[in-house]
N, C-alpha and C. Protein backbone atom coordinates (compact mmCIF):
# COMPACT_ATOMS: atom_id res chain seq x y z
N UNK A 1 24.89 42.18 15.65
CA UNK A 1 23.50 41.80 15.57
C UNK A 1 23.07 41.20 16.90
N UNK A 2 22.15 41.80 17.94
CA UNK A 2 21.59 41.08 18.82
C UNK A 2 20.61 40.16 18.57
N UNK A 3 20.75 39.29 19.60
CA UNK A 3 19.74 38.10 19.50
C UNK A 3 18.64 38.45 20.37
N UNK A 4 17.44 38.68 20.13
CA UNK A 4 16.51 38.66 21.39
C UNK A 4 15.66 37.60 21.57
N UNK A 5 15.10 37.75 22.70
CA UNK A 5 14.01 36.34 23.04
C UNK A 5 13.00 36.56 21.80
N UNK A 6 12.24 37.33 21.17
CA UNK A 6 11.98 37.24 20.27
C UNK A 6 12.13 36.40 18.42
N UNK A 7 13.19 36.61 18.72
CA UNK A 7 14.24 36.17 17.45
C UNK A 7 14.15 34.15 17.56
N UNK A 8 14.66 33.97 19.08
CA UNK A 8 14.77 32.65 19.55
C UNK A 8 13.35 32.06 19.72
N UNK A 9 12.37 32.69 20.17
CA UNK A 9 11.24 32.22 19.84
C UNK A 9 10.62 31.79 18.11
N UNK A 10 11.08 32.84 17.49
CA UNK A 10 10.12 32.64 16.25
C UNK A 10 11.21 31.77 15.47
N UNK A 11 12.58 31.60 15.70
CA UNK A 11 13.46 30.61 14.84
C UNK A 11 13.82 29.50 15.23
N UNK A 12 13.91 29.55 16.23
CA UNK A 12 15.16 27.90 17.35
C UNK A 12 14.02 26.95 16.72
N UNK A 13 13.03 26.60 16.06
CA UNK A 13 12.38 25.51 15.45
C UNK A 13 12.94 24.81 14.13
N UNK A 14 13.66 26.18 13.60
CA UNK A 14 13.93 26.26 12.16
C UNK A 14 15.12 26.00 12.04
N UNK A 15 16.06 26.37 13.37
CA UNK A 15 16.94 25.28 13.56
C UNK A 15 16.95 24.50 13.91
N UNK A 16 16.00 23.81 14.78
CA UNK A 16 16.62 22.49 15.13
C UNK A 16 15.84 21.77 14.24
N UNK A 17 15.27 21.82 13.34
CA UNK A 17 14.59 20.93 11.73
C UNK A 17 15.77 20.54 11.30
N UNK A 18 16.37 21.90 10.75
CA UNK A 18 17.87 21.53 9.77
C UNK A 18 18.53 20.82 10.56
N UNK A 19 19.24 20.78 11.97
CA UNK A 19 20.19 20.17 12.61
C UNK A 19 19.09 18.42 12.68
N UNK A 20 18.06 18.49 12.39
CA UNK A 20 17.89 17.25 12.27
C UNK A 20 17.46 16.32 10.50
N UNK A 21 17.34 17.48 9.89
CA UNK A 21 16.43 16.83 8.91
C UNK A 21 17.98 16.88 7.84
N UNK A 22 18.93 17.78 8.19
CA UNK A 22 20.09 17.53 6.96
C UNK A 22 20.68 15.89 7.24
N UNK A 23 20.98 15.95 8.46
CA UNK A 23 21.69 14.37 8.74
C UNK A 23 20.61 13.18 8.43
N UNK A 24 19.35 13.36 8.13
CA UNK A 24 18.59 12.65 7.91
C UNK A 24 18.78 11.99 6.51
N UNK A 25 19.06 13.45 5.87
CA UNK A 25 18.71 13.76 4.50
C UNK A 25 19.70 12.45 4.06
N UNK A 26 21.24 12.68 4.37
CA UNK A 26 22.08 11.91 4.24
C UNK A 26 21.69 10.59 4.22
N UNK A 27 21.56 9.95 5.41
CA UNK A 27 21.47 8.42 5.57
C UNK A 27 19.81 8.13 4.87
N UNK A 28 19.11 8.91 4.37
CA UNK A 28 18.10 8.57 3.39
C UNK A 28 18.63 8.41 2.12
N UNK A 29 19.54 9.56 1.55
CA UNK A 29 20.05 9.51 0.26
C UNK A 29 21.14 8.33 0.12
N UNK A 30 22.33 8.27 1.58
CA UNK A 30 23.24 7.12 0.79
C UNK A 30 23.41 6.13 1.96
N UNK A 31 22.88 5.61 2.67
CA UNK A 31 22.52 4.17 3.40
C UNK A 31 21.54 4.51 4.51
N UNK A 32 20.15 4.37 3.90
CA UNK A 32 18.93 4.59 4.86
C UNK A 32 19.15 3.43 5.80
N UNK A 33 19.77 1.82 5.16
CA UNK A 33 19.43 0.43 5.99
C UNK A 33 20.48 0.73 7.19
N UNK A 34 21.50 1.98 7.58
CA UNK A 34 22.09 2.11 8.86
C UNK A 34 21.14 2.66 9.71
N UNK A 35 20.45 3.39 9.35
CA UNK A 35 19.38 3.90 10.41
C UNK A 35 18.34 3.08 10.29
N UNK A 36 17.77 2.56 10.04
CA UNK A 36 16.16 2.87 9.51
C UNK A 36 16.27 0.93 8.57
N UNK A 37 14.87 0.43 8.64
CA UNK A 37 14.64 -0.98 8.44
C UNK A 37 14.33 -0.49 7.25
N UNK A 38 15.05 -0.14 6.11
CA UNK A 38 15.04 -0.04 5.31
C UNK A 38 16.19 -0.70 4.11
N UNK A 39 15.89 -1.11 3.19
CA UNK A 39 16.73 -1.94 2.73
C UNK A 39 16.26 -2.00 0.85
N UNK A 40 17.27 -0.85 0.04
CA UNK A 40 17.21 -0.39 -1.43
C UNK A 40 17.24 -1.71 -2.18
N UNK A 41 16.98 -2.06 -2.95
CA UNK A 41 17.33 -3.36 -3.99
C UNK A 41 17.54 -2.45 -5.52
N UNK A 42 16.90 -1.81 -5.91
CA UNK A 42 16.94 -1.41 -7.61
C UNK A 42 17.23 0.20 -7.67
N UNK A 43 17.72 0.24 -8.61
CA UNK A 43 18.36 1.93 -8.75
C UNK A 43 17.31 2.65 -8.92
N UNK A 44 15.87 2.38 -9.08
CA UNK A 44 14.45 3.58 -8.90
C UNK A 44 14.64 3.62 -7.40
N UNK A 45 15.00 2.27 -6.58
CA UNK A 45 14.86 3.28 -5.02
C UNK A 45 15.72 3.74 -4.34
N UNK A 46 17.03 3.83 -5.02
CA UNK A 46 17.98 4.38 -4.88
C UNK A 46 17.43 5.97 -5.65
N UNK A 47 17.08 5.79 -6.37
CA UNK A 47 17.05 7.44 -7.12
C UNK A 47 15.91 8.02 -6.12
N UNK A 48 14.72 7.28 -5.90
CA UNK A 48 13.71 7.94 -5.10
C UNK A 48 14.56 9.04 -3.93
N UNK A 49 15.14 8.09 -2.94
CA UNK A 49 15.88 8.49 -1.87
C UNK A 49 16.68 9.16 -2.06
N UNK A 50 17.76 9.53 -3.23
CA UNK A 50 18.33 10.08 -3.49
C UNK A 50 17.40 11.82 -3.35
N UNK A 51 16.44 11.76 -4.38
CA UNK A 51 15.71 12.89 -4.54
C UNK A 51 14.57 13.29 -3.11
N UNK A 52 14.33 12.01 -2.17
CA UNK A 52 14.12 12.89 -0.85
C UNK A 52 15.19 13.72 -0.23
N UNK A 53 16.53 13.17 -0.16
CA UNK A 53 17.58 13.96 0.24
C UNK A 53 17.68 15.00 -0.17
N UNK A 54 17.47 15.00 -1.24
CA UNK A 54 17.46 16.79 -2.30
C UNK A 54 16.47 17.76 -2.05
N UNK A 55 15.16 17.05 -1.81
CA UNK A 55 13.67 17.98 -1.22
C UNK A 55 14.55 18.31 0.26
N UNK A 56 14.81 17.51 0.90
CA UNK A 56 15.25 18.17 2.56
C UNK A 56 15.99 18.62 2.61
N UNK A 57 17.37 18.61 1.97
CA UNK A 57 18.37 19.92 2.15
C UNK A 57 17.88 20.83 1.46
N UNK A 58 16.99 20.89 0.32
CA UNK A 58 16.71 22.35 -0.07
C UNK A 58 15.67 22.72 0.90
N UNK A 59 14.80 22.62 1.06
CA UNK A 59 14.18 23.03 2.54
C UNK A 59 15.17 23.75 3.60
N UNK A 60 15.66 22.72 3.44
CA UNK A 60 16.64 23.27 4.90
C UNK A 60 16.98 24.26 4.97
N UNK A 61 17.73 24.35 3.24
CA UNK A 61 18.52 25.93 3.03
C UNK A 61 17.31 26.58 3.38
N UNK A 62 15.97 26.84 2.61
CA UNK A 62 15.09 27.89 2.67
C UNK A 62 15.17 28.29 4.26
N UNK A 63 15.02 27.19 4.92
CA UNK A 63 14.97 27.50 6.45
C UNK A 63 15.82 28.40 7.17
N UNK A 64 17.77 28.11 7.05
CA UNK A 64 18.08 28.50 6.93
C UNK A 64 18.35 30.44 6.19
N UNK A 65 17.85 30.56 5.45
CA UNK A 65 17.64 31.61 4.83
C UNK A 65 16.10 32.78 5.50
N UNK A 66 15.34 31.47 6.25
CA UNK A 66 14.39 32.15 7.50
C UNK A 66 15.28 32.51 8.33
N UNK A 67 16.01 31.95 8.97
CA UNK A 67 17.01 32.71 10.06
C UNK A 67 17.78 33.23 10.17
N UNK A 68 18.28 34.00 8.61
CA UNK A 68 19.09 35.20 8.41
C UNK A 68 19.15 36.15 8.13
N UNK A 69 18.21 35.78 7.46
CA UNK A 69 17.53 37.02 6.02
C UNK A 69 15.57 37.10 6.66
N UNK A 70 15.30 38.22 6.78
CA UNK A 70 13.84 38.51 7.39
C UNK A 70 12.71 38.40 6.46
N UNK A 71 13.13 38.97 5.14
CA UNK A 71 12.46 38.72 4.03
C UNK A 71 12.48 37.12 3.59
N UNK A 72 12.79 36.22 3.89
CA UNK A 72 12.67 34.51 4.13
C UNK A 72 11.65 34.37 5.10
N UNK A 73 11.68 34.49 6.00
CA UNK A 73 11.10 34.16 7.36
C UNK A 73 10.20 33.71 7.42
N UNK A 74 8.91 34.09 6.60
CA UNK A 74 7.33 34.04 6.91
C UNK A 74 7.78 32.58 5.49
N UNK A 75 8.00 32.69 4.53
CA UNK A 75 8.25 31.39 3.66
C UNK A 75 8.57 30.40 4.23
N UNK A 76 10.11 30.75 5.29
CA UNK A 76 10.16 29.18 6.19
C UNK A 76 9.38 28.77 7.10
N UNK A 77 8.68 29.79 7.60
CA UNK A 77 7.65 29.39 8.50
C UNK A 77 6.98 28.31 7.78
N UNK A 78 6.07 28.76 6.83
CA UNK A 78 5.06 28.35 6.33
C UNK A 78 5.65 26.50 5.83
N UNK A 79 6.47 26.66 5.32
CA UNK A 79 6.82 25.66 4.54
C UNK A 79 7.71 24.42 5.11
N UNK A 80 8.14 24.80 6.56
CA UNK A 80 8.38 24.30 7.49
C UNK A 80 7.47 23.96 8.30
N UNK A 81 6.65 24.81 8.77
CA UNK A 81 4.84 23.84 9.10
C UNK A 81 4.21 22.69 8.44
N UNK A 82 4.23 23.12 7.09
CA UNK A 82 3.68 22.22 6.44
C UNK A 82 4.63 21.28 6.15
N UNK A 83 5.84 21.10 5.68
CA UNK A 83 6.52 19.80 6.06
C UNK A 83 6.72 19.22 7.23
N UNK A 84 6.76 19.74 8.17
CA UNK A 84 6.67 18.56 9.54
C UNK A 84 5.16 18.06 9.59
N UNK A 85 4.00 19.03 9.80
CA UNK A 85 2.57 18.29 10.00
C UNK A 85 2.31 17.53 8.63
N UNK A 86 2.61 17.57 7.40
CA UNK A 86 2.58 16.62 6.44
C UNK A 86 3.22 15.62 6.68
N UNK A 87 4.35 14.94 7.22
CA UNK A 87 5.43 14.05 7.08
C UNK A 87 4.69 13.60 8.70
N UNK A 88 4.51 14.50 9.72
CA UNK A 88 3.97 13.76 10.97
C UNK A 88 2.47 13.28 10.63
N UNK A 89 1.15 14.00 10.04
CA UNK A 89 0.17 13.39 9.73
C UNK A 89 0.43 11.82 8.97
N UNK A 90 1.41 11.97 8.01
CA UNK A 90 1.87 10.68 7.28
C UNK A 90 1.96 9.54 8.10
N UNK A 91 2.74 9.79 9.00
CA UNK A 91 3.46 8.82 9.74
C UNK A 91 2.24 8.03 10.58
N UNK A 92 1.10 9.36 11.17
CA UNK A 92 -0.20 8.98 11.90
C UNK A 92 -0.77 8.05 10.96
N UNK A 93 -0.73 8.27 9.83
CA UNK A 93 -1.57 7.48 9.18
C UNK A 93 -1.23 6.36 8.93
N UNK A 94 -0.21 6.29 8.76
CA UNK A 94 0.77 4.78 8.38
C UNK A 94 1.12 3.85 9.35
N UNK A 95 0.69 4.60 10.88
CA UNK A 95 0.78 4.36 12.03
C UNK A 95 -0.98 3.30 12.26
N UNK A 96 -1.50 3.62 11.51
CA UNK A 96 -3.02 3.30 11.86
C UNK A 96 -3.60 2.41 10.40
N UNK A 97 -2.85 2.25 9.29
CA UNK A 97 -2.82 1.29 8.45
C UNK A 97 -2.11 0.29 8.42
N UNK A 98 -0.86 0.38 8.67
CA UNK A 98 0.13 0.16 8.23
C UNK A 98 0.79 -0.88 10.03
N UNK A 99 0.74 0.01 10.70
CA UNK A 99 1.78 -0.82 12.30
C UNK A 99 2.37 0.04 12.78
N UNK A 100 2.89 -0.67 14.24
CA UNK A 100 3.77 0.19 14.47
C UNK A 100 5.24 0.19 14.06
N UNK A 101 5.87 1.34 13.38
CA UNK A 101 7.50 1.06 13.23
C UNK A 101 8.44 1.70 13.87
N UNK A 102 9.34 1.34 13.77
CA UNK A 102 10.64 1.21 14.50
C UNK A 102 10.71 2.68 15.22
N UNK A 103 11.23 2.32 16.45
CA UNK A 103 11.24 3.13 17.23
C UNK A 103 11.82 5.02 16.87
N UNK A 104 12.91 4.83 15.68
CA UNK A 104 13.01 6.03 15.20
C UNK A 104 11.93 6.54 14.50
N UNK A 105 11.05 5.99 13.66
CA UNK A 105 10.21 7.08 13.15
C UNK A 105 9.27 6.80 14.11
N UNK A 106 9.05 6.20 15.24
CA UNK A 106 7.73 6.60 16.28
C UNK A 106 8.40 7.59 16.76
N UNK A 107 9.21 8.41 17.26
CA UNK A 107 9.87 9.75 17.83
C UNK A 107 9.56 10.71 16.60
N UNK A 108 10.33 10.09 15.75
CA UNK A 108 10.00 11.21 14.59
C UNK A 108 8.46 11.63 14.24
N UNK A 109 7.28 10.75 14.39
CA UNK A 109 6.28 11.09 14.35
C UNK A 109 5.94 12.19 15.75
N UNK A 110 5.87 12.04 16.73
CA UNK A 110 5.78 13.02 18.11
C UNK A 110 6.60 14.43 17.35
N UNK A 111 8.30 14.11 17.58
CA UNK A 111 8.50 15.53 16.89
C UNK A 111 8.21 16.22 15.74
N UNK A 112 8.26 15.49 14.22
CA UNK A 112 7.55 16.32 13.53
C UNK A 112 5.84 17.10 13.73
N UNK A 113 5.53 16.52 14.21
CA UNK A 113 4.01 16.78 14.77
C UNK A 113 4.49 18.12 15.43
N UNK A 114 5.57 17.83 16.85
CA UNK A 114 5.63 19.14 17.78
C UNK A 114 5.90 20.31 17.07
N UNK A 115 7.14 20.20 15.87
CA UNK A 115 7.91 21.25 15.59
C UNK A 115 6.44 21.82 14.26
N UNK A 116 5.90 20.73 13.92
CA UNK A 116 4.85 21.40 12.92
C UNK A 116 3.92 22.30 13.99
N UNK A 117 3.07 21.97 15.13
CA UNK A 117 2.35 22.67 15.69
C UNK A 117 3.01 23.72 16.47
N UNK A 118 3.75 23.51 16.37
CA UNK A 118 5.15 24.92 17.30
C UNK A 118 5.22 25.83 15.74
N UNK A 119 5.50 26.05 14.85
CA UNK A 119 5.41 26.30 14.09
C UNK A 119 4.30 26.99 12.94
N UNK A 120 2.93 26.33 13.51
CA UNK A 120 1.63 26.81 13.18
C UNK A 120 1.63 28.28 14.53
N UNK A 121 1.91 28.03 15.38
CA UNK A 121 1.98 29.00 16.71
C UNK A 121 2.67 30.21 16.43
N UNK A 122 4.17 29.84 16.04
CA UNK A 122 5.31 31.03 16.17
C UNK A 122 4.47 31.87 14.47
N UNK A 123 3.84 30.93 13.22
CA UNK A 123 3.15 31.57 12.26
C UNK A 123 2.35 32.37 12.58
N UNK A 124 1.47 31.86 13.56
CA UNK A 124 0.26 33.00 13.61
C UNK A 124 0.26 33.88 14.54
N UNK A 125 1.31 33.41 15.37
CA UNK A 125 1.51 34.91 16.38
C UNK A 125 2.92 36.11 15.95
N UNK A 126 3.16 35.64 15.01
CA UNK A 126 4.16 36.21 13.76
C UNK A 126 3.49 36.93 13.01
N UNK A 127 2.13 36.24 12.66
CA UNK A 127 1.63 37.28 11.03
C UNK A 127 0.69 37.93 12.05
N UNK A 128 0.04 37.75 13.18
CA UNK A 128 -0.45 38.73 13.78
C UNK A 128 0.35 40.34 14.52
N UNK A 129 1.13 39.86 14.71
CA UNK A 129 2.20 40.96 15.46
C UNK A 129 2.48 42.26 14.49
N UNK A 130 3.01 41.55 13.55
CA UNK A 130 3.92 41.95 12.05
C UNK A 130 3.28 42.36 11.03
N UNK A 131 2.18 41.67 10.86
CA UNK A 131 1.36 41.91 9.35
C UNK A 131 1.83 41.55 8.41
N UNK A 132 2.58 40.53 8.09
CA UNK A 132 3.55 40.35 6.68
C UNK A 132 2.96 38.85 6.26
């Protein structure tokens, strides 16, 4: 199977989500307070976090499954757009109610934002090319 600049254009986003959002997934689901000023007290926010971990590795897979399988592709696009510019709009907003926080999710706000608008890009110059 060759790789072309093509291929690396419309996917290397969709990997580097998963190479960031699985290890995420982790220290959200079983000790967010190592990363992140976060700190569980009762088993609802233990279960919450638990079940973000579960939304982001299944994502991930889908993503994954964009960069193997062609018939995926336009799904991870889409759904990978809209989870980074949802989770980066969030952050804007919480950024402008809320304060500023800790220096990891101020990065994480910039990149989810990038990889969402990189992503709106590689979509529409994807469904224009392709037609699918």
């Amino acid at each position: 199977m060759k790789i072309t600049n093509q291929d690396i254009i419309t996917k290397i986003h969709l990997i580097i989500s998963v190479c960031i959002v699985v290890p995420v997934s982790f220290f959200y689901g079983f000790n967010p307070s190592s990363q992140f000023d976060i700190h569980l007290n009762t088993i609802d926010e233990h279960n919450f976090f638990k079940a973000i971990m579960g939304l982001y590795i299944g994502f991930s897979i889908l993503w994954i499954l964009g960069v193997f399988k062609a018939n995926y592709l336009k799904m991870a696009l889409v759904t990978n757009m809209i989870f980074m510019l949802g989770l980066g709009f969030g952050r804007l907003l919480s950024l402008t109610l809320d304060g500023v926080p800790t220096f990891g999710f101020k990065f994480g706000t910039i990149a989810e934002l990038f990889l969402g608008f990189y992503g709106l890009w590689v979509l529409l110059s994807h469904h224009t090319t392709t037609n699918t």
